[in-house]
Protein backbone atom coordinates (compact mmCIF):
# COMPACT_ATOMS: atom_id res chain seq x y z
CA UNK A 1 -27.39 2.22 -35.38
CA UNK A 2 -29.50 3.44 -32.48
CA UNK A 3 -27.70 5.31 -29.46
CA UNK A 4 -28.75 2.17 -27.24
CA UNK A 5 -27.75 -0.39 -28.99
CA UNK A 6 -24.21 1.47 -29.93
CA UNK A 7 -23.84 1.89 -25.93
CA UNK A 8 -24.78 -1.96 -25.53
CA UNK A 9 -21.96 -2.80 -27.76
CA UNK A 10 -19.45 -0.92 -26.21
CA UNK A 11 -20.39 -1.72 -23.08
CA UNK A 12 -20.12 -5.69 -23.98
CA UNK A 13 -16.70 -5.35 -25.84
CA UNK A 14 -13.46 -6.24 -23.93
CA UNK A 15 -10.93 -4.62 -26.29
CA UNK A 16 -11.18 -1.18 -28.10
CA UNK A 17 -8.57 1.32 -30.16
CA UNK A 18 -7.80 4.76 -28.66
CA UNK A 19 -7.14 6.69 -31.82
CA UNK A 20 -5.16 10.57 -30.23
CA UNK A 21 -3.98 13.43 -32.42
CA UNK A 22 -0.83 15.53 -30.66
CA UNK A 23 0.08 18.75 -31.27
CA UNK A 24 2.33 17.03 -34.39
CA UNK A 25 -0.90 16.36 -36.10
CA UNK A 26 0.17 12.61 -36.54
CA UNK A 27 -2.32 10.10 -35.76
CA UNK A 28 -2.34 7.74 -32.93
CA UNK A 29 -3.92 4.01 -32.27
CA UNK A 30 -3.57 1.93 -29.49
CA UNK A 31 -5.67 -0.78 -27.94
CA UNK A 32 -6.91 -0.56 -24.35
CA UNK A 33 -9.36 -1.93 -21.95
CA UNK A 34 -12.02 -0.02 -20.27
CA UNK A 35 -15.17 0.52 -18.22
CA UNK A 36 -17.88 2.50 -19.10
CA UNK A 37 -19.76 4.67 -16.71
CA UNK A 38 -22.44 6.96 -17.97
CA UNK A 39 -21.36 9.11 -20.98
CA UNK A 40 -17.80 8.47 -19.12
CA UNK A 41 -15.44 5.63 -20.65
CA UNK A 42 -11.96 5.05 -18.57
CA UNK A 43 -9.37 3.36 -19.10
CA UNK A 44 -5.71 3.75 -17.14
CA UNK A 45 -2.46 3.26 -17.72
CA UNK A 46 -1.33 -0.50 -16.33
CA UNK A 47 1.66 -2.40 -15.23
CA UNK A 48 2.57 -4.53 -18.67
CA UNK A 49 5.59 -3.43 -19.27
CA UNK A 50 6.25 -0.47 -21.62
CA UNK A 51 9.12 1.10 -23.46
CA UNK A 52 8.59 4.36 -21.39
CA UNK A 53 6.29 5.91 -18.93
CA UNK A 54 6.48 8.96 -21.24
CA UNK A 55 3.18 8.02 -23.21
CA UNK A 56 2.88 9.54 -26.43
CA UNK A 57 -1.12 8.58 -25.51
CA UNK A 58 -0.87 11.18 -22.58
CA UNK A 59 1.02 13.63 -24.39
CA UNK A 60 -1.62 13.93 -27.17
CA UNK A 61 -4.42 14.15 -24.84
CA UNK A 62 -2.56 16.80 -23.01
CA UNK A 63 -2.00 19.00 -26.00
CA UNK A 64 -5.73 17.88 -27.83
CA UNK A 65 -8.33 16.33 -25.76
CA UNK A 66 -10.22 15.43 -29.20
CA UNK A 67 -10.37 11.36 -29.01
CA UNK A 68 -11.80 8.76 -30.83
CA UNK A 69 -12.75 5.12 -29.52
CA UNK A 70 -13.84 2.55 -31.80
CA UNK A 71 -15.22 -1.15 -30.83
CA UNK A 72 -15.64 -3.50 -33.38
CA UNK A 73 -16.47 -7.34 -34.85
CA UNK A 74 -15.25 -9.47 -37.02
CA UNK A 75 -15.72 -12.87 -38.69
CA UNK A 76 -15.42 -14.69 -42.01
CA UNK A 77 -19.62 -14.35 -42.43
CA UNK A 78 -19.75 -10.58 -43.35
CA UNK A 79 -23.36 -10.41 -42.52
CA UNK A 80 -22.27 -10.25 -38.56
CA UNK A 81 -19.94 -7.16 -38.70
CA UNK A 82 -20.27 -4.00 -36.59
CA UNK A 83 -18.45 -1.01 -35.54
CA UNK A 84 -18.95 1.37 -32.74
CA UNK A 85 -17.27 4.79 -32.49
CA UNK A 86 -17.91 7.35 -29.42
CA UNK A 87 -16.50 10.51 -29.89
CA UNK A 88 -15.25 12.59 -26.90
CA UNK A 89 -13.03 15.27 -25.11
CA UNK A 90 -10.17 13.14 -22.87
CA UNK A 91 -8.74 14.62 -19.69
CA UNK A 92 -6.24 12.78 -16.99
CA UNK A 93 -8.53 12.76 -14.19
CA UNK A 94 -6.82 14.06 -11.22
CA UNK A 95 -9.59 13.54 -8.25
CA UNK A 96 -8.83 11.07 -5.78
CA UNK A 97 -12.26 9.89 -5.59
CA UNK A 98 -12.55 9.75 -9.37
CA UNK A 99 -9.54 7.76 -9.92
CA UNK A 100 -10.88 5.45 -7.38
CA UNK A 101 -14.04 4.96 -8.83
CA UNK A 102 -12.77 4.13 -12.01
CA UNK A 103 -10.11 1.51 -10.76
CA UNK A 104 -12.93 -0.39 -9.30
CA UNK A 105 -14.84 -0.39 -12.11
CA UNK A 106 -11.68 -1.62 -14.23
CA UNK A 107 -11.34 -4.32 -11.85
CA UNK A 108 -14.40 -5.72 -11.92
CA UNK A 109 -14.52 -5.70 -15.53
CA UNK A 110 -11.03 -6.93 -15.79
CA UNK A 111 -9.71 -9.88 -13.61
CA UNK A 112 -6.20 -9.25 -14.30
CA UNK A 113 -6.52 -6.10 -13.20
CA UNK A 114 -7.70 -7.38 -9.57
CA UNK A 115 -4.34 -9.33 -9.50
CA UNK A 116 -2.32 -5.90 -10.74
CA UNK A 117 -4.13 -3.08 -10.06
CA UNK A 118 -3.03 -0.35 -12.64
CA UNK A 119 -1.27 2.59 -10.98
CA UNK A 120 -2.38 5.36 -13.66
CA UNK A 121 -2.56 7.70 -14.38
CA UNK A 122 -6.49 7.27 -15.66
CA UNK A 123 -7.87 8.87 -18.25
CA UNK A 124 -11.66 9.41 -18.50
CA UNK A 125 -13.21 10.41 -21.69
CA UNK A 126 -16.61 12.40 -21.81
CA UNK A 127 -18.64 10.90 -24.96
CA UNK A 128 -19.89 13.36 -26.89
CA UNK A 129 -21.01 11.53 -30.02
CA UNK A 130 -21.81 8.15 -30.92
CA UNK A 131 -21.61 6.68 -34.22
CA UNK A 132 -21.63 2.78 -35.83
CA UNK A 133 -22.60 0.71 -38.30
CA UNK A 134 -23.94 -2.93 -38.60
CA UNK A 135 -24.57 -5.53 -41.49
CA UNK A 136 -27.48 -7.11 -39.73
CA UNK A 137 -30.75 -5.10 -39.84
């Protein structure tokens, strides 16, 4: 799949799965929501309750900033499938201005988040690599 049309997918998905490794070596999946920006893709930490604030997503970026994000689709005719991976190094983005930035971008992608803006922390990750695969030519 062509750089473009890998960045026009993600960009048009609403859901993806941030897949962390920690300093355990174990795996880790998650969904979240995000807004892409450039080679940038954010996403940040929201209100829905949680069992902790202790994220074992933060932890593992702290201790390896490696990260995977994959977009995909699904349904029953197999010729419509796709996946979209971007590669990148994660970091907790600490700048003001950043974290603004990417709140408003999150809210105007998301309109839950313009009821309950999410307090962070937010995470940007710099795409490095893009990879994906489609059944239709």
């Amino acid at each position: 799949m062509e750089a473009a049309e890998a960045r026009r997918r993600i960009a048009d998905s609403r859901v993806a799965r941030l897949a962390t490794v920690g300093d355990d070596d174990r795996p880790h999946i998650v969904p979240i929501v995000f807004a892409l920006d450039g080679d940038k893709l954010y996403f940040a930490v929201d209100a829905k309750p949680k069992r902790t604030a202790n994220l074992k997503r933060l932890k593992n970026i702290a201790a390896n900033a490696s990260v995977s994000v994959l977009v995909d689709h699904y349904e029953e005719d197999w010729t419509r499938l796709w996946w979209v991976r971007a590669d990148g190094t994660a970091r907790i983005v600490t700048d003001d201005t950043e974290t603004h930035r990417a709140i408003e971008l999150l809210t105007r992608r998301y309109p839950r988040y313009r009821e309950a803006r999410p307090p962070g922390p937010v995470v940007a990750i710099h795409i490095h690599r893009l990879s994906g695969w489609s059944a239709e030519p």
